[in-house]
C-alpha atoms as a PDB file:
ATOM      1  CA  UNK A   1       9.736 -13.919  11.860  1.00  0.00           C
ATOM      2  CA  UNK A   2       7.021 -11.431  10.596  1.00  0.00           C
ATOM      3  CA  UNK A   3       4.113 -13.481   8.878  1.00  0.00           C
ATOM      4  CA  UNK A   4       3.613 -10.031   6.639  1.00  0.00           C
ATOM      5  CA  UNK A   5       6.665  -8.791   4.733  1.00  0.00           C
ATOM      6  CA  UNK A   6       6.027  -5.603   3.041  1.00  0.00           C
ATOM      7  CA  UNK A   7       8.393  -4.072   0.681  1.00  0.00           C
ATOM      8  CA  UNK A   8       9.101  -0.834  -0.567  1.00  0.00           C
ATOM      9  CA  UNK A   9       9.923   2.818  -0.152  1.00  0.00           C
ATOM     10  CA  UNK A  10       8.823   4.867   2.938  1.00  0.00           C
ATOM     11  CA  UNK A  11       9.029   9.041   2.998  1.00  0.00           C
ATOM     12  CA  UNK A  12       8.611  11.396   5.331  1.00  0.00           C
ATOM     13  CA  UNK A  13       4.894  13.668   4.316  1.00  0.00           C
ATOM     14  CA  UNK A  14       4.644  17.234   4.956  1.00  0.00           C
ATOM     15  CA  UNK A  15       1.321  17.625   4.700  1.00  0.00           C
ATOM     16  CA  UNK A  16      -0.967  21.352   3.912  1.00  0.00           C
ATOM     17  CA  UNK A  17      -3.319  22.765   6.348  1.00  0.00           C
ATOM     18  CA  UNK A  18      -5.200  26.324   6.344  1.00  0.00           C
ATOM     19  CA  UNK A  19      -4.995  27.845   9.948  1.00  0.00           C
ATOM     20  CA  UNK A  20      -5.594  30.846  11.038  1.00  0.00           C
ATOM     21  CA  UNK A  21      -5.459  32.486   7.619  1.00  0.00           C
ATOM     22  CA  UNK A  22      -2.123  31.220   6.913  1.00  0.00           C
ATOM     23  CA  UNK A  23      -0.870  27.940   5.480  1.00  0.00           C
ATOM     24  CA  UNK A  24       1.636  25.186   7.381  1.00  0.00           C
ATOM     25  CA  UNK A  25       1.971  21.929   6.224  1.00  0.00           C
ATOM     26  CA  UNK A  26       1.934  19.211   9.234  1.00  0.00           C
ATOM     27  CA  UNK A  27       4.811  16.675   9.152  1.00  0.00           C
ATOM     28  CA  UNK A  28       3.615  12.773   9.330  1.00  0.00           C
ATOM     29  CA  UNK A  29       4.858   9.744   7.201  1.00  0.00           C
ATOM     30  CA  UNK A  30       3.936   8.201   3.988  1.00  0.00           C
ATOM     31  CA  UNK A  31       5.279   6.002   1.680  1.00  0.00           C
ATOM     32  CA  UNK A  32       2.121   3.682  -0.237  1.00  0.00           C
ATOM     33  CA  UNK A  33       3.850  -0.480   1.310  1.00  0.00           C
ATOM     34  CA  UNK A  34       4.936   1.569   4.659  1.00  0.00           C
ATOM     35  CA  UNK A  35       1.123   2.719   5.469  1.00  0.00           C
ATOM     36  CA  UNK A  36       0.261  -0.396   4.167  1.00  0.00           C
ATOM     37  CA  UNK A  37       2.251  -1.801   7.072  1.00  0.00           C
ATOM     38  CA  UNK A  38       0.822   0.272   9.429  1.00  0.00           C
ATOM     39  CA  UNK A  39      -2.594  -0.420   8.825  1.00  0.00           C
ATOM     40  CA  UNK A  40      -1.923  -3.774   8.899  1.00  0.00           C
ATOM     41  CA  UNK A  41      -0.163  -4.064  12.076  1.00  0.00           C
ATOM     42  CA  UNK A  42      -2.755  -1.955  13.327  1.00  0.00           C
ATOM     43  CA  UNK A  43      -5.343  -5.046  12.621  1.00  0.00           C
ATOM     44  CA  UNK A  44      -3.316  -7.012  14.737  1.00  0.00           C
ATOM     45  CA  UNK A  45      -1.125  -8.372  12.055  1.00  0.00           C
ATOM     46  CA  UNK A  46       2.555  -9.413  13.045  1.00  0.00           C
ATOM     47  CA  UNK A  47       4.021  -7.048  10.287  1.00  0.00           C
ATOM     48  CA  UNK A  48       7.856  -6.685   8.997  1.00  0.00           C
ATOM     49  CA  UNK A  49       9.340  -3.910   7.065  1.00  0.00           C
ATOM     50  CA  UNK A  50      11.896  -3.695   4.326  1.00  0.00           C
ATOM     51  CA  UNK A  51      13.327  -0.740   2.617  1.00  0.00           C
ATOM     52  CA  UNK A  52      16.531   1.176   2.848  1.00  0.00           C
ATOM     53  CA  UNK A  53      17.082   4.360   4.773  1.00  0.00           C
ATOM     54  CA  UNK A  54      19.066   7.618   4.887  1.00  0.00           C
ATOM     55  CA  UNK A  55      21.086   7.849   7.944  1.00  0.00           C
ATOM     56  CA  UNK A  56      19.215  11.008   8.777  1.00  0.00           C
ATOM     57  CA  UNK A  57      16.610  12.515  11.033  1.00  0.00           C
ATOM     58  CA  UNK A  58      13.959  11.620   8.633  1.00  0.00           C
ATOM     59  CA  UNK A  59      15.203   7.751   8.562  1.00  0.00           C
ATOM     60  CA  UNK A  60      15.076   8.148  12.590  1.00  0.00           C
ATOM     61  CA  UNK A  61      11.859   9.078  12.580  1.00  0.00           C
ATOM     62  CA  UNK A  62      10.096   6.428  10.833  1.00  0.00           C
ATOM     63  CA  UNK A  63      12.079   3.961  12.262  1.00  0.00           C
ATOM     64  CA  UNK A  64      10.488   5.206  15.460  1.00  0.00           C
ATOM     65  CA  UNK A  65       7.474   5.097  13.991  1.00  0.00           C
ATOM     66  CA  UNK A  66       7.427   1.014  13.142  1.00  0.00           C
ATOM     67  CA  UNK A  67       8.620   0.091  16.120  1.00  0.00           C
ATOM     68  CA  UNK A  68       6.129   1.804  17.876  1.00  0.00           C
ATOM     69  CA  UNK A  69       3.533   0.281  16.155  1.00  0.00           C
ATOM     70  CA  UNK A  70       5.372  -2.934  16.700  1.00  0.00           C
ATOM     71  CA  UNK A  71       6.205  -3.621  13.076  1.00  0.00           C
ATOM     72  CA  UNK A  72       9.627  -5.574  12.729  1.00  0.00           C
ATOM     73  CA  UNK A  73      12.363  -3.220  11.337  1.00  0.00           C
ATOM     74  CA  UNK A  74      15.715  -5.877  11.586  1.00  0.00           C
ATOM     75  CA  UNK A  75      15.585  -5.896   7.576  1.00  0.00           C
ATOM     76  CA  UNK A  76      15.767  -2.137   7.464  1.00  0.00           C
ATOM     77  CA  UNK A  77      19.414  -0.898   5.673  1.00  0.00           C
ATOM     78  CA  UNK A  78      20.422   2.359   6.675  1.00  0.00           C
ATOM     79  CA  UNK A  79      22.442   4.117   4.373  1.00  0.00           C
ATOM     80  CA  UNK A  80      24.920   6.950   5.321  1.00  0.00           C
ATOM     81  CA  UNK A  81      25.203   8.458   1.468  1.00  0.00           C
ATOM     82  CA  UNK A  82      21.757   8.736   0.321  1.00  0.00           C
ATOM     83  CA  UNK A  83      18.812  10.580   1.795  1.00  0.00           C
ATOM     84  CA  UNK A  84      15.250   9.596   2.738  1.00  0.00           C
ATOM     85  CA  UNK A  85      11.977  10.982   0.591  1.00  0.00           C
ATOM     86  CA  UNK A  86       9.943  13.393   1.502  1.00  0.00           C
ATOM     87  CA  UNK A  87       6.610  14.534  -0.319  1.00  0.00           C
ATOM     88  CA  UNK A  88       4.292  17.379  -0.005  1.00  0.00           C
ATOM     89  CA  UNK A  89       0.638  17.233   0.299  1.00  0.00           C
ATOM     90  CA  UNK A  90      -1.837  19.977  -1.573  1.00  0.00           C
ATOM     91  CA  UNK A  91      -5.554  20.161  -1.411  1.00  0.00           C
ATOM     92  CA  UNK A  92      -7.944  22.245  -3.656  1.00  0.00           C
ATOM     93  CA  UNK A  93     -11.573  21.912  -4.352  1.00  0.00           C
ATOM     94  CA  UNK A  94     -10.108  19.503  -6.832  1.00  0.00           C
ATOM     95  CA  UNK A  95      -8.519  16.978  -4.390  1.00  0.00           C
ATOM     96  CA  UNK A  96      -4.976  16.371  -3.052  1.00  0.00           C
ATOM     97  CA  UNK A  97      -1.772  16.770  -5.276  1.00  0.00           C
ATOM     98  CA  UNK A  98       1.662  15.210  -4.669  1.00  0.00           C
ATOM     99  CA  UNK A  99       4.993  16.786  -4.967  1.00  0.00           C
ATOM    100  CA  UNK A 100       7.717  14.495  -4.509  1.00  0.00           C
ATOM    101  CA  UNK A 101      11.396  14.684  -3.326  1.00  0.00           C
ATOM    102  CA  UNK A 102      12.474  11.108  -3.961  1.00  0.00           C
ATOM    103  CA  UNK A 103      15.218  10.605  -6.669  1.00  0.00           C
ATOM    104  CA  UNK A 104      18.118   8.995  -5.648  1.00  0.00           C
ATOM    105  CA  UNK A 105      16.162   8.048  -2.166  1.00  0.00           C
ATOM    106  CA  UNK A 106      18.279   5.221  -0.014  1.00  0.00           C
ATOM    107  CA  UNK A 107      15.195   3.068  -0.525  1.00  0.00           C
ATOM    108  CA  UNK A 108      15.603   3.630  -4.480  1.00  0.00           C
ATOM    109  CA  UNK A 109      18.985   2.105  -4.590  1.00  0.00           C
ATOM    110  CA  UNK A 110      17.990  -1.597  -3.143  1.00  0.00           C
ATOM    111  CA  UNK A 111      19.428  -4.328  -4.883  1.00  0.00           C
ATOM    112  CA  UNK A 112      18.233  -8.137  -4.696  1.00  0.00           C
ATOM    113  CA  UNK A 113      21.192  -9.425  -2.771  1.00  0.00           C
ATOM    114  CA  UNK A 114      20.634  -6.981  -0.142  1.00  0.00           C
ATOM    115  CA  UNK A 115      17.062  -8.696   0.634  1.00  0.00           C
ATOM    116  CA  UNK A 116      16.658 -11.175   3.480  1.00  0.00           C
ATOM    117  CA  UNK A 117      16.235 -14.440   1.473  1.00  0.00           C
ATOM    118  CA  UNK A 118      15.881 -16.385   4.757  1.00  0.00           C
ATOM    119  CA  UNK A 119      13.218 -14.075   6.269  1.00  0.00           C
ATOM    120  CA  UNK A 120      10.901 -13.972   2.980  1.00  0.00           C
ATOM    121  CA  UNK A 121      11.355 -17.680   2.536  1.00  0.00           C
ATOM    122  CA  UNK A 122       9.488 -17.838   5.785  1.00  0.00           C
ATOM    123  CA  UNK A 123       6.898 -15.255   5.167  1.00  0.00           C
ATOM    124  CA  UNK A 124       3.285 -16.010   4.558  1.00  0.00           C
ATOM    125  CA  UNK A 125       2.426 -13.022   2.859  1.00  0.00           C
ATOM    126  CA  UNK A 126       4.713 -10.656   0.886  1.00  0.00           C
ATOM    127  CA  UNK A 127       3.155  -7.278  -0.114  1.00  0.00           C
ATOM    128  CA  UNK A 128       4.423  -5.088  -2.997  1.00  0.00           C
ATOM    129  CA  UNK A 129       3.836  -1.916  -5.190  1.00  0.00           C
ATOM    130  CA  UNK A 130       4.308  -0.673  -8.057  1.00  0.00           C
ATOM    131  CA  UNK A 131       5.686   2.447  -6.803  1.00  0.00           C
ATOM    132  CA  UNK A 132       8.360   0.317  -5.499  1.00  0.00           C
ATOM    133  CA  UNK A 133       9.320  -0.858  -9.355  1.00  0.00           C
ATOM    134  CA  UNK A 134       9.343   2.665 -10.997  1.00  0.00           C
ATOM    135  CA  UNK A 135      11.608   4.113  -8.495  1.00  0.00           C
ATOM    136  CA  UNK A 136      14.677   2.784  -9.984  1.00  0.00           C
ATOM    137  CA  UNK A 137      16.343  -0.770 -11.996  1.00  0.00           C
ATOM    138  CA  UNK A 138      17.797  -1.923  -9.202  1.00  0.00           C
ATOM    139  CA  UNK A 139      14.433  -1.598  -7.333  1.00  0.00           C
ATOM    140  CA  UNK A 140      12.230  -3.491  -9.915  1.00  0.00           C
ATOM    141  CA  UNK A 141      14.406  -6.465  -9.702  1.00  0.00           C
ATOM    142  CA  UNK A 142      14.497  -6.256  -6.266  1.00  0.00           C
ATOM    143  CA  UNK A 143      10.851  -6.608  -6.361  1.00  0.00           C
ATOM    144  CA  UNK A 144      11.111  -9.788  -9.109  1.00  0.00           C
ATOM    145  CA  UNK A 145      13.816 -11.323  -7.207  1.00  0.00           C
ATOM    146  CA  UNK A 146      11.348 -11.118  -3.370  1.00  0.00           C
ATOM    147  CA  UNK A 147       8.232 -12.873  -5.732  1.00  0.00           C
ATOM    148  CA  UNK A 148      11.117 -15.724  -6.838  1.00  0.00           C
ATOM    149  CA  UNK A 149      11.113 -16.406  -3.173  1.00  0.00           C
ATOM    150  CA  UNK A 150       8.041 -16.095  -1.997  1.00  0.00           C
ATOM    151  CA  UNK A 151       6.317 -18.186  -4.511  1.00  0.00           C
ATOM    152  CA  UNK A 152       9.428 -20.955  -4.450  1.00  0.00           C
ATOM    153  CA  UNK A 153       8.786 -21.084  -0.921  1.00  0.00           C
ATOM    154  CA  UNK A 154       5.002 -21.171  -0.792  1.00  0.00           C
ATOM    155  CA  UNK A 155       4.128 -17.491   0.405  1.00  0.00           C
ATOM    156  CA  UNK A 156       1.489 -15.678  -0.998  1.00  0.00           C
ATOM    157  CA  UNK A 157       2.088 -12.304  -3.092  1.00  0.00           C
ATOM    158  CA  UNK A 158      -0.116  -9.044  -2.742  1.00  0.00           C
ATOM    159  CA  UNK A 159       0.594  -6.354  -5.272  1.00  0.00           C
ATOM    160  CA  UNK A 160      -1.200  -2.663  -5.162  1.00  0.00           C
ATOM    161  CA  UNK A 161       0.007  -1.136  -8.846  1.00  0.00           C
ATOM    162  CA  UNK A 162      -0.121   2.525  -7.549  1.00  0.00           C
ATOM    163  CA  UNK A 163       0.419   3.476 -11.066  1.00  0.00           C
ATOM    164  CA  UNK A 164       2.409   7.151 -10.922  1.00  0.00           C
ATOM    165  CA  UNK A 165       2.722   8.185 -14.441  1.00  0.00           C
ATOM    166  CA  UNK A 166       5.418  10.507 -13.271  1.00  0.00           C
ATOM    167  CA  UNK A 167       7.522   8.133 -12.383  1.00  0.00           C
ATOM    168  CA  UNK A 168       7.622   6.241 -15.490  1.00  0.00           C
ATOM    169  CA  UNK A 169       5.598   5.963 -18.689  1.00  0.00           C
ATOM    170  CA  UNK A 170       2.800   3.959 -18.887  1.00  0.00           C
ATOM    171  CA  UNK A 171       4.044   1.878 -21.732  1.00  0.00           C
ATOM    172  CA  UNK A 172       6.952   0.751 -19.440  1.00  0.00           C
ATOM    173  CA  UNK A 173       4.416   0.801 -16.524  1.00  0.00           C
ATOM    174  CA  UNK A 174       1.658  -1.707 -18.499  1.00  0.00           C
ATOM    175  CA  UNK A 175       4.328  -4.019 -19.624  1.00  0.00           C
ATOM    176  CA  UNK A 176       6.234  -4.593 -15.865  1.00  0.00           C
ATOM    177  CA  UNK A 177       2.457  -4.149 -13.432  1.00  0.00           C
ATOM    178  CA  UNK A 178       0.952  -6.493 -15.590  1.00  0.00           C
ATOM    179  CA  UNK A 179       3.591  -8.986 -15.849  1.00  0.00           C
ATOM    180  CA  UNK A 180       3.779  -8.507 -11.859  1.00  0.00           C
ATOM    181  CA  UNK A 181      -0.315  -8.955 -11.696  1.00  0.00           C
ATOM    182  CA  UNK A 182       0.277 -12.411 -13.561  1.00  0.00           C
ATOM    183  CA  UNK A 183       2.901 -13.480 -10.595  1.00  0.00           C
ATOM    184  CA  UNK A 184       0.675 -12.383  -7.714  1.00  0.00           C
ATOM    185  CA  UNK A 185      -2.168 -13.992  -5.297  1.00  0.00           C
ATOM    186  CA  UNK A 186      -4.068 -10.500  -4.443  1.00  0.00           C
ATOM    187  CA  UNK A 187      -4.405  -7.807  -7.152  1.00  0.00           C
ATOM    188  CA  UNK A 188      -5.591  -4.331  -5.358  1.00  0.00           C
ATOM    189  CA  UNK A 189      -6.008  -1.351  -7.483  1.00  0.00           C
ATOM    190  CA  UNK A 190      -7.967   0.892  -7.626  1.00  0.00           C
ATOM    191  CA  UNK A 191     -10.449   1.656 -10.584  1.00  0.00           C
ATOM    192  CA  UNK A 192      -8.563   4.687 -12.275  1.00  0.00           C
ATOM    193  CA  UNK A 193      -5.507   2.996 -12.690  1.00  0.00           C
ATOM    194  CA  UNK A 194      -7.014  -0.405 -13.525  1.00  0.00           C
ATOM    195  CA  UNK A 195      -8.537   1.517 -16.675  1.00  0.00           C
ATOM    196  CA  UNK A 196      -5.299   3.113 -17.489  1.00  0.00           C
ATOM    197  CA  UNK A 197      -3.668  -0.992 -17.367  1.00  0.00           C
ATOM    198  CA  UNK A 198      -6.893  -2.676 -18.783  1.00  0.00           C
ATOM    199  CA  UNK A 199      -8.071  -0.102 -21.436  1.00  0.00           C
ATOM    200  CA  UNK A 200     -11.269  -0.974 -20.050  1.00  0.00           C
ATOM    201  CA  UNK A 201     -13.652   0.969 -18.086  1.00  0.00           C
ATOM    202  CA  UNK A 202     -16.341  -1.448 -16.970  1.00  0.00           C
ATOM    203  CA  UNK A 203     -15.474  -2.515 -13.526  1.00  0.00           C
ATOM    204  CA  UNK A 204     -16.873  -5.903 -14.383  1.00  0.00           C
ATOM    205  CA  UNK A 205     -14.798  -6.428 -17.052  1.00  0.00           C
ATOM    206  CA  UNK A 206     -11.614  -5.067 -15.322  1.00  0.00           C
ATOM    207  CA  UNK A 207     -11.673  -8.137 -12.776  1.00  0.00           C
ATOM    208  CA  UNK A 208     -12.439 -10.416 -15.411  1.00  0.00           C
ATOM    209  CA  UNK A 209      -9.080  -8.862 -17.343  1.00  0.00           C
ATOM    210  CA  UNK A 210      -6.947  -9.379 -13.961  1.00  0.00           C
ATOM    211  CA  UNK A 211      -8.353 -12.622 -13.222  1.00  0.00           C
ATOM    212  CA  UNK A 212      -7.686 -13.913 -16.633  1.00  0.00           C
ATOM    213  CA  UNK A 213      -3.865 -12.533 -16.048  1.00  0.00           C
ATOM    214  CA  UNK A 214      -3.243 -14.664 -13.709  1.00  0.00           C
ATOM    215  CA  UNK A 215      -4.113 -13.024  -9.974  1.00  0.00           C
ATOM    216  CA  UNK A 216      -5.983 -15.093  -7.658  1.00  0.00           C
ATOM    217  CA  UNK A 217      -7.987 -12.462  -6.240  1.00  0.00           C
ATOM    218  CA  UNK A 218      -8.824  -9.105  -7.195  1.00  0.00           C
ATOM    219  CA  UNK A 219      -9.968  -5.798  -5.071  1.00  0.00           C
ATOM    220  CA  UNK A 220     -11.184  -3.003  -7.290  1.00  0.00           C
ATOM    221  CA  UNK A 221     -11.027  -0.256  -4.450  1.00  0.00           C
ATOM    222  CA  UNK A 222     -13.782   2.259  -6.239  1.00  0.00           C
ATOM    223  CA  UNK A 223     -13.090   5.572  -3.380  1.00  0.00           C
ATOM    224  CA  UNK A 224     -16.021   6.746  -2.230  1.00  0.00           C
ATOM    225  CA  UNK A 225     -18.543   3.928  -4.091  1.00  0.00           C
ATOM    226  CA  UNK A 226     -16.652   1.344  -2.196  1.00  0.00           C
ATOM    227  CA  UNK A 227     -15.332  -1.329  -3.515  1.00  0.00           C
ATOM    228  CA  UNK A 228     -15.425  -5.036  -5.832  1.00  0.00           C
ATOM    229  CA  UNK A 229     -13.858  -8.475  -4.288  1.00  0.00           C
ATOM    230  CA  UNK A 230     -13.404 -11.563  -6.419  1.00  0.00           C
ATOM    231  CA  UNK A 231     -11.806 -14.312  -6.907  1.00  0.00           C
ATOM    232  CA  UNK A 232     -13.079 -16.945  -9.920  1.00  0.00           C
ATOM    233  CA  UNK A 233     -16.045 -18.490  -8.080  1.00  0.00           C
ATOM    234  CA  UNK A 234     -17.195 -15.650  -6.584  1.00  0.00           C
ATOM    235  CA  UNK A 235     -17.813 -11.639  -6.342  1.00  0.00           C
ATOM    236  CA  UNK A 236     -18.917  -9.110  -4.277  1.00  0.00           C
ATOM    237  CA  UNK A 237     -20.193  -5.587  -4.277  1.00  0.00           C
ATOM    238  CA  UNK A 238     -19.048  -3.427  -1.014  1.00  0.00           C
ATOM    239  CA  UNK A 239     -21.003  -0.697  -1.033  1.00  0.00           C
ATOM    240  CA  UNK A 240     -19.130   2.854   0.007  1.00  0.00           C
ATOM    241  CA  UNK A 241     -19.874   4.346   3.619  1.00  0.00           C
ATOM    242  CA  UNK A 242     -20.572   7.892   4.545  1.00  0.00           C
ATOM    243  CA  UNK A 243     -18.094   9.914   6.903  1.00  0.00           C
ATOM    244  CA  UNK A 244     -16.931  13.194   6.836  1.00  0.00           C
ATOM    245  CA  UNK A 245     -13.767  12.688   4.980  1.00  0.00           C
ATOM    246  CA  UNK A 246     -11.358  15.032   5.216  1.00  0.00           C
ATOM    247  CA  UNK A 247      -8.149  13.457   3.287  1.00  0.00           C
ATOM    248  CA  UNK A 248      -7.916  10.444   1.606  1.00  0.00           C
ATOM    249  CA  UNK A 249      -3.974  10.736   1.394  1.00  0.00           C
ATOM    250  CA  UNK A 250      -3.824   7.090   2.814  1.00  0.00           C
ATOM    251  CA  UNK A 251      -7.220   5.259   2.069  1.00  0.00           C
ATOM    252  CA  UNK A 252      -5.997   2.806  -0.531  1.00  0.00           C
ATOM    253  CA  UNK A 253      -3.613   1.420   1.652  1.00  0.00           C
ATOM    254  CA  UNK A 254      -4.979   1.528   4.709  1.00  0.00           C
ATOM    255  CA  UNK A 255      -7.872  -1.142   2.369  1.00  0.00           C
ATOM    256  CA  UNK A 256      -4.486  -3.158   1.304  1.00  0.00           C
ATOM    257  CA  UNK A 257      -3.606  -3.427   4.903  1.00  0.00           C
ATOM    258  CA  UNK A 258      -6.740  -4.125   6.248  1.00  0.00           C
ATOM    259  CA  UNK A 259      -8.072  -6.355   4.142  1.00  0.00           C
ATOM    260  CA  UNK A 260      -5.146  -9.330   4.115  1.00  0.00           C
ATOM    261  CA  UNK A 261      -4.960  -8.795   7.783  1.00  0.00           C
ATOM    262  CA  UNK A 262      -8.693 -10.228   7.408  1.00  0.00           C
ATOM    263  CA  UNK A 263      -7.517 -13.151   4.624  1.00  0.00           C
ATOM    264  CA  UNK A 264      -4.942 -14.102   6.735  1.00  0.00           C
ATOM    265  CA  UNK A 265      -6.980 -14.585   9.732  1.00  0.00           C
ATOM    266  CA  UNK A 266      -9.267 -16.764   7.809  1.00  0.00           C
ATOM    267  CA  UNK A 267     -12.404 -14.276   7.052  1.00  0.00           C
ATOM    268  CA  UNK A 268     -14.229 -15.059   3.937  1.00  0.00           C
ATOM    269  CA  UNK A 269     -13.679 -12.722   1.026  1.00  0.00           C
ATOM    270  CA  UNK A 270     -16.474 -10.504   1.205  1.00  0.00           C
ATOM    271  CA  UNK A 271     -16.243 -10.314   4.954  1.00  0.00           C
ATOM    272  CA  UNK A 272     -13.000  -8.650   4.157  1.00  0.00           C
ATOM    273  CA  UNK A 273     -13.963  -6.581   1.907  1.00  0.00           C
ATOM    274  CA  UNK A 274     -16.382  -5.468   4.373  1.00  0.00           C
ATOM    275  CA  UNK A 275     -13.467  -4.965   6.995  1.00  0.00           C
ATOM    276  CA  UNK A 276     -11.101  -2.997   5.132  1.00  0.00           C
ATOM    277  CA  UNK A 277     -13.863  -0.696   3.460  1.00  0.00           C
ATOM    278  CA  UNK A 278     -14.637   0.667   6.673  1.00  0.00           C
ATOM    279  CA  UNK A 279     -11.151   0.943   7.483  1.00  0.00           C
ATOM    280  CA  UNK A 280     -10.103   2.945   4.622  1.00  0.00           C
ATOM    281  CA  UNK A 281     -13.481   4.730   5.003  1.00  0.00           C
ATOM    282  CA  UNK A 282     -11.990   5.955   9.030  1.00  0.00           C
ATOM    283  CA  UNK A 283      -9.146   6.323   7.273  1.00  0.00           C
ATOM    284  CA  UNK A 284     -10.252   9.859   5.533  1.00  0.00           C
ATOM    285  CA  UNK A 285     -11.377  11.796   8.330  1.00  0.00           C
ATOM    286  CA  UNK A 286      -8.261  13.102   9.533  1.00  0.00           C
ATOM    287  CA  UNK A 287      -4.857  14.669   7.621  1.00  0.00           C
ATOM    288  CA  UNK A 288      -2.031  12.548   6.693  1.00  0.00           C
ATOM    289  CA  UNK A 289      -1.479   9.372   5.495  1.00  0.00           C
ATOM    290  CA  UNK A 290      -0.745   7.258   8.921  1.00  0.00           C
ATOM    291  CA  UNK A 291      -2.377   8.920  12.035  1.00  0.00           C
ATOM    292  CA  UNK A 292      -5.995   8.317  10.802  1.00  0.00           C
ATOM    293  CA  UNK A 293      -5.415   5.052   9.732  1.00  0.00           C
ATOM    294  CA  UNK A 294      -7.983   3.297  12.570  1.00  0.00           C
ATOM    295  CA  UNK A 295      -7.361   0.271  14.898  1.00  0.00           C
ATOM    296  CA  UNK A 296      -9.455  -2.462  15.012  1.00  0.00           C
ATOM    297  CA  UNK A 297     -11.399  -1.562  18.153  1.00  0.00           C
ATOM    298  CA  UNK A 298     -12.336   1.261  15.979  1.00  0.00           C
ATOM    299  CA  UNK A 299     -13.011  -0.205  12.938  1.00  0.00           C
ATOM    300  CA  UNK A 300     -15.386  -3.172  14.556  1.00  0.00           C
ATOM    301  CA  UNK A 301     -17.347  -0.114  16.492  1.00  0.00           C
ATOM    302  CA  UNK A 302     -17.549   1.420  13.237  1.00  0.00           C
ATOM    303  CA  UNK A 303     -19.343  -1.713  11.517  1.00  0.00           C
ATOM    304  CA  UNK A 304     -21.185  -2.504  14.536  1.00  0.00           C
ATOM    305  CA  UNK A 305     -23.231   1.026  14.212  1.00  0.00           C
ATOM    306  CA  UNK A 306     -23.891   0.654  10.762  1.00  0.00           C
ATOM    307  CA  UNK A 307     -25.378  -3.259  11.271  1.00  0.00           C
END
């Protein structure tokens, strides 16, 4: 059994690239719990995956993709009526932009009893999003019902809000990402949408409004200015790192992924904060949200040369 259990929905990326004065856009995979999973496993992390699938190219291609990066994919459904996301990928001198081909996704129509009880029981670490609870009803309590088990059977719970006010309105989104926050061990968002939960804008004050809520520990990923860890008897500044980022389609997860790989394997909290800063840091200099995403050879030469 998979000691990481990460839920949610995965999509196929096509993401844009200028070459030779024309435009293409680069296929690669995406999908906020799925890179999540990747980045973990790539830390060494013995990583499961659960979602539903179209039984289509796309569905065959990131199965491929898990198993070759030896994540466990024996909870993936595969459904022959539904098809799998896809997403485009933009950049101006403004940043990236996201255009989305998800409604109605197989991975949008997952139901509690179609979840593994027996393989989340055993779990020690179940990892969510909020993505995952906008996409649909049935999806949401999907999520709900894999926290019952995890917390009834002693697992921890890791929960990145990705708050994506175009999939639902932020009333609705405050009301269900907070009342997730207050069910979960490890809070990870990052500052923008933190604000947008909060209504606060100090990032002090932020972690003291999602510790008070009920999560265990918080990580206040911050981009470029790195990021905050805490938990209530302790907290720590990361500061950013400099690289030449190119894309930083994946960087929040990659952080996720990395840093309770590091939690799990016993690292103090602001060791790990250290750890999955630099990973999401090598995460931005290449396109597309998986292939940058660094292994941990890479990531401990990377903190080696800036000691």
């Amino acid at each position: 059994m998979a000691e990481i259990i990460s839920l949610g929905e995965p999509m196929i990326e096509f993401n844009q690239l200028r070459e030779g004065g024309r435009e293409v856009y680069l296929p690669g995979f995406g999908g906020d719990t799925s890179n999540m999973a990747v980045a973990a496993a790539r830390q060494g992390a013995s990583v499961g995956y659960l979602t539903r699938l179209g039984q289509d190219a796309f569905g065959d291609m990131l199965l491929a993709l898990w198993r070759a990066e030896g994540i466990d994919t024996s909870y993936v459904i595969r459904d022959p009526a539904a098809a799998t996301g896809i997403y485009f990928v933009t950049h101006t001198d403004a940043g990236h932009a996201f255009t989305y081909f998800r409604q109605g996704s197989a991975a949008s129509m997952i139901k509690p009893e179609e979840l593994p009880t027996e393989a989340l029981a055993q779990a020690k670490l179940l990892h969510l999003s909020g993505i995952s609870q906008a996409i649909s009803t049935s999806a949401c309590d999907a999520v709900f019902y894999a926290i019952d088990i995890a917390r009834t059977s002693g697992a921890k719970v890791s929960y990145d809000p990705n708050v994506r006010l175009k999939l639902w309105p932020l009333s609705r989104a405050r009301a269900i990402v907070l009342e997730t926050i207050a069910q979960c061990d490890f809070c990870l968002p990052n500052l923008d949408e933190a604000s947008l939960l909060t209504g606060l804008k100090e990032p002090q004050a932020i972690i003291d409004a999602l510790l008070n809520r009920g999560a265990k520990v918080v990580a206040l990923k911050l981009g470029a200015a790195g990021a905050l860890v805490a938990d209530s008897n302790q907290r720590h500044a990361i500061p950013g790192l400099r690289v030449a980022t190119v894309d930083a389609t994946g960087a929040g997860d990659t952080f996720d992924g990395a840093f309770l790989t590091e939690l799990l394997r016993g690292a103090p909290l602001a060791e790990a904060g250290r750890y999955a800063n630099a990973a999401a840091a090598l995460s931005t200099q290449g396109y597309g949200a998986v292939a940058p995403i660094p292994r941990r050879t890479e990531v401990e030469a990377f903190l080696a040369s800036q000691a």
